[in-house]
Protein backbone atom coordinates (compact mmCIF):
# COMPACT_ATOMS: atom_id res chain seq x y z
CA UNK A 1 -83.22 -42.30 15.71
CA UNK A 2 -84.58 -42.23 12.18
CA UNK A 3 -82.91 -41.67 8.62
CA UNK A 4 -79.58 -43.07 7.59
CA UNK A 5 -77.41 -44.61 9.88
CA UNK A 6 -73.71 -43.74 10.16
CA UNK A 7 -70.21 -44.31 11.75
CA UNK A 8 -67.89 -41.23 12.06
CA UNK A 9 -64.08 -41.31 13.24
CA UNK A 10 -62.59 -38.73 14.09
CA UNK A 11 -58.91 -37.17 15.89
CA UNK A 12 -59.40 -33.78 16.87
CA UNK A 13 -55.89 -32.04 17.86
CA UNK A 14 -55.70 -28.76 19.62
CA UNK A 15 -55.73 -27.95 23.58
CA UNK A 16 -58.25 -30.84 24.49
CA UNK A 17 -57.36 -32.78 27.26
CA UNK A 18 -57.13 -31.38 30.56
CA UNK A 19 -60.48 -29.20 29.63
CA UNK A 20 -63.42 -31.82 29.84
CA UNK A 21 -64.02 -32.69 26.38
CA UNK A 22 -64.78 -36.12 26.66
CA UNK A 23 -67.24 -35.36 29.09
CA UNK A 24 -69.06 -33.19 27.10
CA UNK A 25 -68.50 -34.86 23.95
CA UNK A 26 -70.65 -37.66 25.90
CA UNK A 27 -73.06 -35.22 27.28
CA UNK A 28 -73.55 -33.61 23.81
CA UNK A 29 -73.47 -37.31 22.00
CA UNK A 30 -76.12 -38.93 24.18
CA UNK A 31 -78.26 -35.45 24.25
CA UNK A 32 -78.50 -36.36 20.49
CA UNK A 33 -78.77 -40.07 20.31
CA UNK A 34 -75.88 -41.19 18.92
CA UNK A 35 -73.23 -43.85 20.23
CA UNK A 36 -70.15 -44.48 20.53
CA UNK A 37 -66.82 -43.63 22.45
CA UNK A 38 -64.73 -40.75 23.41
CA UNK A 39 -61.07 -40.99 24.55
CA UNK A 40 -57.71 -39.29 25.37
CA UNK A 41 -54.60 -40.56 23.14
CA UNK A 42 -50.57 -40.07 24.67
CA UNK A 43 -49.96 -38.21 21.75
CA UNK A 44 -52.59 -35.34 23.00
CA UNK A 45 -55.42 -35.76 20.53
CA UNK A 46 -58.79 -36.79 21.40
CA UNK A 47 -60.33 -39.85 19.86
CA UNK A 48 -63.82 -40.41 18.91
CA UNK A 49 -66.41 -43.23 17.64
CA UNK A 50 -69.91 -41.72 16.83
CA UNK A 51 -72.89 -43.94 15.86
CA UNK A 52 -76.30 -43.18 14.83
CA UNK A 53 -78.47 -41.35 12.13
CA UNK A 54 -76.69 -39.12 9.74
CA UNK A 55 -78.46 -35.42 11.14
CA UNK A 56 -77.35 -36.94 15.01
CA UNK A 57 -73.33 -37.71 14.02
CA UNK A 58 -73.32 -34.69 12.16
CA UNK A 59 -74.35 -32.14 15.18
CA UNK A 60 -71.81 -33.84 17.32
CA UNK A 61 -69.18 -33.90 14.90
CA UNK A 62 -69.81 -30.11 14.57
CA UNK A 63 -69.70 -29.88 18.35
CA UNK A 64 -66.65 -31.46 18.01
CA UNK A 65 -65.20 -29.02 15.89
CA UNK A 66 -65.99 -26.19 18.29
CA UNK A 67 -65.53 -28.23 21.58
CA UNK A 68 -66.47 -27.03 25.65
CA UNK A 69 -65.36 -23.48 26.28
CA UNK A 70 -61.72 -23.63 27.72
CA UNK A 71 -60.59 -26.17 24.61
CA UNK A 72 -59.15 -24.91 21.60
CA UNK A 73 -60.19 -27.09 18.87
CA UNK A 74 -57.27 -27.17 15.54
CA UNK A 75 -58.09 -29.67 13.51
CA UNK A 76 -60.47 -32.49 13.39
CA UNK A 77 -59.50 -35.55 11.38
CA UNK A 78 -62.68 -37.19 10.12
CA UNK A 79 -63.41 -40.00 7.87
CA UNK A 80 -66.40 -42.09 7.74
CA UNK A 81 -67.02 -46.03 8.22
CA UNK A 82 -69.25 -48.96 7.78
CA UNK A 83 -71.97 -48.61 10.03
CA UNK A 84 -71.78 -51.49 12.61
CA UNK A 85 -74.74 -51.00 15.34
CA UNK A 86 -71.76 -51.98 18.15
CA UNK A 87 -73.12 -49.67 20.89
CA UNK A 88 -75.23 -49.62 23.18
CA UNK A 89 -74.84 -46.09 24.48
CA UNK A 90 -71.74 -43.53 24.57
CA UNK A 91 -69.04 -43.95 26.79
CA UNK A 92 -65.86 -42.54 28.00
CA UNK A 93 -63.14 -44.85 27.42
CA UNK A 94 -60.10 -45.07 29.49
């Protein structure tokens, strides 16, 4: 990874649990280097911790937006924070 590193947060509402998009949030996280966590909230929003250079958190936070083809994606509730170099790789947390 190269450039500026970054931390993104984000809650993205819609229809997307039940329709594998923390799998492929991982899938399309690691297949750009970042790292982090994906996970499923009671409420029905999907939360998300994305690590790495600034071009690598922005393509998967624009994935994000979009999501795998049976989700519906509504809103995505981003905000950025300090950097912290936590992770190792990107998981799915239960």
């Amino acid at each position: 990874m190269g450039g500026r590193r970054i931390r993104a947060h984000a809650f993205v509402s819609g229809r997307v649990q039940g329709v594998y998009y923390r799998q492929n949030t991982k899938e399309t996280a690691i297949g750009h280097g970042a790292r982090g966590w994906v996970r499923n909230l009671p409420d029905g929003r999907v939360e998300v911790v994305i690590e790495g250079d600034e071009e690598s958190v922005g393509r998967v936070i624009d994935w994000c937006r979009v999501g795998p083809p049976k989700a519906h994606v509504e809103d995505v509730e981003l905000k950025y924070e300090k950097y912290t170099g936590e992770f190792s790789d990107f998981t799915i947390s239960y």
